[in-house]
Protein backbone atom coordinates (compact mmCIF):
# COMPACT_ATOMS: atom_id res chain seq x y z
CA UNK A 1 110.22 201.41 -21.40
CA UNK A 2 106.50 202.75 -20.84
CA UNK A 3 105.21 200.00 -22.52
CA UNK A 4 107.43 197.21 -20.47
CA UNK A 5 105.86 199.37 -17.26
CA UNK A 6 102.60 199.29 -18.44
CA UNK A 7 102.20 195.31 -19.34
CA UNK A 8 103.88 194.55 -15.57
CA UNK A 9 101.58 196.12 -13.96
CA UNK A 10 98.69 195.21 -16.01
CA UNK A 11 99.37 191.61 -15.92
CA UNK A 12 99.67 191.75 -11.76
CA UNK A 13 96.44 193.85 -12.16
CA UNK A 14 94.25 191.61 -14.36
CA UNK A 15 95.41 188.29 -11.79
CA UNK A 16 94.50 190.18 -8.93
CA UNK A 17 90.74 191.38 -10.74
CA UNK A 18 90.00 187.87 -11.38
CA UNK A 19 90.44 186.81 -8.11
CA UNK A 20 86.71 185.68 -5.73
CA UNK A 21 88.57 187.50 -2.80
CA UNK A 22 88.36 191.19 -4.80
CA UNK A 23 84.14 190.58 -4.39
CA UNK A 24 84.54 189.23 -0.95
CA UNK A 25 86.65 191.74 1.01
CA UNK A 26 84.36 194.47 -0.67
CA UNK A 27 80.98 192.89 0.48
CA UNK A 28 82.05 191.78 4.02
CA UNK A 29 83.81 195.16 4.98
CA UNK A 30 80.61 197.21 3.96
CA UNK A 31 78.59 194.73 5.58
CA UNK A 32 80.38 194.54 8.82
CA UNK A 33 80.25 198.48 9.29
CA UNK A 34 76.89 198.84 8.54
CA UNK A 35 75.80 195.83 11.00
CA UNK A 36 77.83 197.93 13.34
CA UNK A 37 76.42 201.30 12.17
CA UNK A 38 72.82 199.48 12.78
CA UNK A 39 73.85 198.11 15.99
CA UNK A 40 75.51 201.40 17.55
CA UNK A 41 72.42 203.28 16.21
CA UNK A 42 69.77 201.29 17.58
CA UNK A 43 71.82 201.25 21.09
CA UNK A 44 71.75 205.31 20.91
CA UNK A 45 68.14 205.29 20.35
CA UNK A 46 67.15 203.02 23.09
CA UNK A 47 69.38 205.29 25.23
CA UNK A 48 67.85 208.28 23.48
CA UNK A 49 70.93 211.01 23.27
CA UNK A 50 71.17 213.22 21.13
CA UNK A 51 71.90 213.10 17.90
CA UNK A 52 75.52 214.59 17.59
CA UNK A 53 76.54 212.61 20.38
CA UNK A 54 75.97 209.85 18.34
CA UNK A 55 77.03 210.79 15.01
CA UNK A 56 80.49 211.33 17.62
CA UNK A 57 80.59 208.30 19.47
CA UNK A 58 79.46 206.03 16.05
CA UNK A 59 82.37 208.16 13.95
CA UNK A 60 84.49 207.13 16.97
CA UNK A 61 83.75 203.59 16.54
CA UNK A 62 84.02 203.42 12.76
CA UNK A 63 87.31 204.75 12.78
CA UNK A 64 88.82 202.64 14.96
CA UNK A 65 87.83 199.79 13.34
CA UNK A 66 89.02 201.25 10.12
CA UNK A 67 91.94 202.06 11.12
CA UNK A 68 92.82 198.52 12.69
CA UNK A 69 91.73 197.09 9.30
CA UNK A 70 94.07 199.12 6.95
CA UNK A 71 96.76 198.58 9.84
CA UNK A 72 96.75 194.55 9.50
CA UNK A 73 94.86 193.97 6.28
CA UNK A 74 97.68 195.28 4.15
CA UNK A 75 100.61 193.57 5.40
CA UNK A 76 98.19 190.28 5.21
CA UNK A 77 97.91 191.18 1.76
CA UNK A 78 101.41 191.64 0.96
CA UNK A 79 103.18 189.41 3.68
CA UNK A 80 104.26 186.58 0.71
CA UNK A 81 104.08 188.29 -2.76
CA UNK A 82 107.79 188.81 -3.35
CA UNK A 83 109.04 185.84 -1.42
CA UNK A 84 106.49 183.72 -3.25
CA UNK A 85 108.25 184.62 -6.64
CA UNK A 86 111.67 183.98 -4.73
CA UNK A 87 110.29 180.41 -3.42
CA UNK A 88 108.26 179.55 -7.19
CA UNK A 89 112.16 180.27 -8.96
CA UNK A 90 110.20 183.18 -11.18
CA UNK A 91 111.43 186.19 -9.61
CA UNK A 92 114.61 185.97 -11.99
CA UNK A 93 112.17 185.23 -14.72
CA UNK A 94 110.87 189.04 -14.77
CA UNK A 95 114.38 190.44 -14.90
CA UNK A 96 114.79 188.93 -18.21
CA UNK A 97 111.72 191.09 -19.31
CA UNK A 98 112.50 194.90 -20.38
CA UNK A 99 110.55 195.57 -15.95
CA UNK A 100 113.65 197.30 -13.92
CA UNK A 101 113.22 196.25 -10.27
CA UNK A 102 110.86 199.29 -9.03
CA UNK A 103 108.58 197.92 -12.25
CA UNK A 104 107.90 194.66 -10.18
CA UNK A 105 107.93 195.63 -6.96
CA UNK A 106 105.42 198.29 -7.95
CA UNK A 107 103.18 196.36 -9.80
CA UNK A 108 103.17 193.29 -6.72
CA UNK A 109 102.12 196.86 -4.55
CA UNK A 110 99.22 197.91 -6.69
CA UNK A 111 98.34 194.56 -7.35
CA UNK A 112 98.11 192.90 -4.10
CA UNK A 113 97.17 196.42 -1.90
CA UNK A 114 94.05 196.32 -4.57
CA UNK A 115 91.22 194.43 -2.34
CA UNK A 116 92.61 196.10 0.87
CA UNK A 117 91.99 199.27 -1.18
CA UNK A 118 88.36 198.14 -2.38
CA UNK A 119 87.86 196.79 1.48
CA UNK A 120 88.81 200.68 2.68
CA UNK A 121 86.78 202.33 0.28
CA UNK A 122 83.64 200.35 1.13
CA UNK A 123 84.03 201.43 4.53
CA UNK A 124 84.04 204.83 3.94
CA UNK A 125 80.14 205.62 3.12
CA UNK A 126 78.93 204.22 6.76
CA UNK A 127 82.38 205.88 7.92
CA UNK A 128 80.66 208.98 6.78
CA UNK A 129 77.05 208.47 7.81
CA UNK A 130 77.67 210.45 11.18
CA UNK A 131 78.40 214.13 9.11
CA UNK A 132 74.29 213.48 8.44
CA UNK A 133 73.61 212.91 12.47
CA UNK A 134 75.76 215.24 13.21
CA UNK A 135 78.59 215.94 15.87
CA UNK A 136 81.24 215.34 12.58
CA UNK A 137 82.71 218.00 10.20
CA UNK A 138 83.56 217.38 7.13
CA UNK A 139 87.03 218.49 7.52
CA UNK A 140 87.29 215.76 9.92
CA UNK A 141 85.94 213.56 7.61
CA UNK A 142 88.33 214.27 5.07
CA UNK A 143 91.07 213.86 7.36
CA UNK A 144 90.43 210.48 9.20
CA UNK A 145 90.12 209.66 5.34
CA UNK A 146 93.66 210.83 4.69
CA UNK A 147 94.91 208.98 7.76
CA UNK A 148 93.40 205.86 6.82
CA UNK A 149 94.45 205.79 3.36
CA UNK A 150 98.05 206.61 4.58
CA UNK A 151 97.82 203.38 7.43
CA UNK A 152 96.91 201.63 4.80
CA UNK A 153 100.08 202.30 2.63
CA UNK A 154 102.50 202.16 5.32
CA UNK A 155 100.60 198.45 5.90
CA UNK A 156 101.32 197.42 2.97
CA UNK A 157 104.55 198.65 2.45
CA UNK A 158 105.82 197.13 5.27
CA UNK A 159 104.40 193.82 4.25
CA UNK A 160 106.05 194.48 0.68
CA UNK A 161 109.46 194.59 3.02
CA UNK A 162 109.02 191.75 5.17
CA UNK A 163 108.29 189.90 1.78
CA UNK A 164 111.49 191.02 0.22
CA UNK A 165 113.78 190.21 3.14
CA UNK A 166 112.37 186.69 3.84
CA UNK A 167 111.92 183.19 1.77
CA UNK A 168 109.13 181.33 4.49
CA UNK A 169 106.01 181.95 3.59
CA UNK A 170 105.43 182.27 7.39
């Protein structure tokens, strides 16, 4: 049974490695917060306040935009994975295998919540350049992490549900 659980979720795993998109989410998230981190920075600096205000306002910033990326970025992700089998006539396919329903759906999770994973987590070093500038604990930090990481699974859950209950791709 291990072994059945294992090769699902390996097989969604390797598809979803292979993919250009895994490289592309990664570079252009990073690179969008720091243009932003650059941006707000040079803006504080030409307004010269102080330091912890700005490490406040720019932690501010980042989060927000964090957060609205892991609230629409996983149920973009995960909007047409189930329904896609259901359309394709392969969804029946992988109940003939020894995978138990919770095998596939879990596997079409970590598989397709993967880049919107590898998006968050190259957000999070500029998300955690203001604890140097100050105005930012780390405890505060650790929990803006916490409530990203957990937008970003209710995102992609939900997306995993609207997948399940429709057939349109749309």
């Amino acid at each position: 049974v291990l072994e059945a659980l294992r090769a699902g979720r390996v097989r969604e795993l390797r598809v979803a490695a292979r993919r250009p998109a895994t490289y592309r989410v990664r570079w252009s998230a990073a690179l969008l917060a720091l243009v932003l981190l650059a941006w707000q920075l040079f803006g504080a600096a030409w307004q010269q306040t102080a330091a912890a205000d700005q490490g406040r306002k720019l932690f501010i910033t980042l989060s927000i935009l964090a957060f609205i990326y892991c609230l629409f970025i996983g149920v973009r992700a995960t909007s047409d994975c189930i329904s896609e089998e259901k359309r394709d006539g392969t969804l029946g396919l992988l109940f003939l295998t020894d995978l138990r329903g919770f095998d596939v759906v879990f596997g079409k999770l970590v598989a397709r919540s993967l880049n919107a994973l590898y998006g968050l987590l190259a957000i999070l070093p500029a998300l955690a350049i203001p604890l140097m500038l100050g105005g930012v604990t780390g405890l505060q930090f650790a929990g803006m992490v916490i409530v990203l990481l957990n937008t970003l699974f209710f995102s992609v859950s939900m997306g995993l549900y609207v997948s399940s209950i429709s057939q349109n791709e749309r």
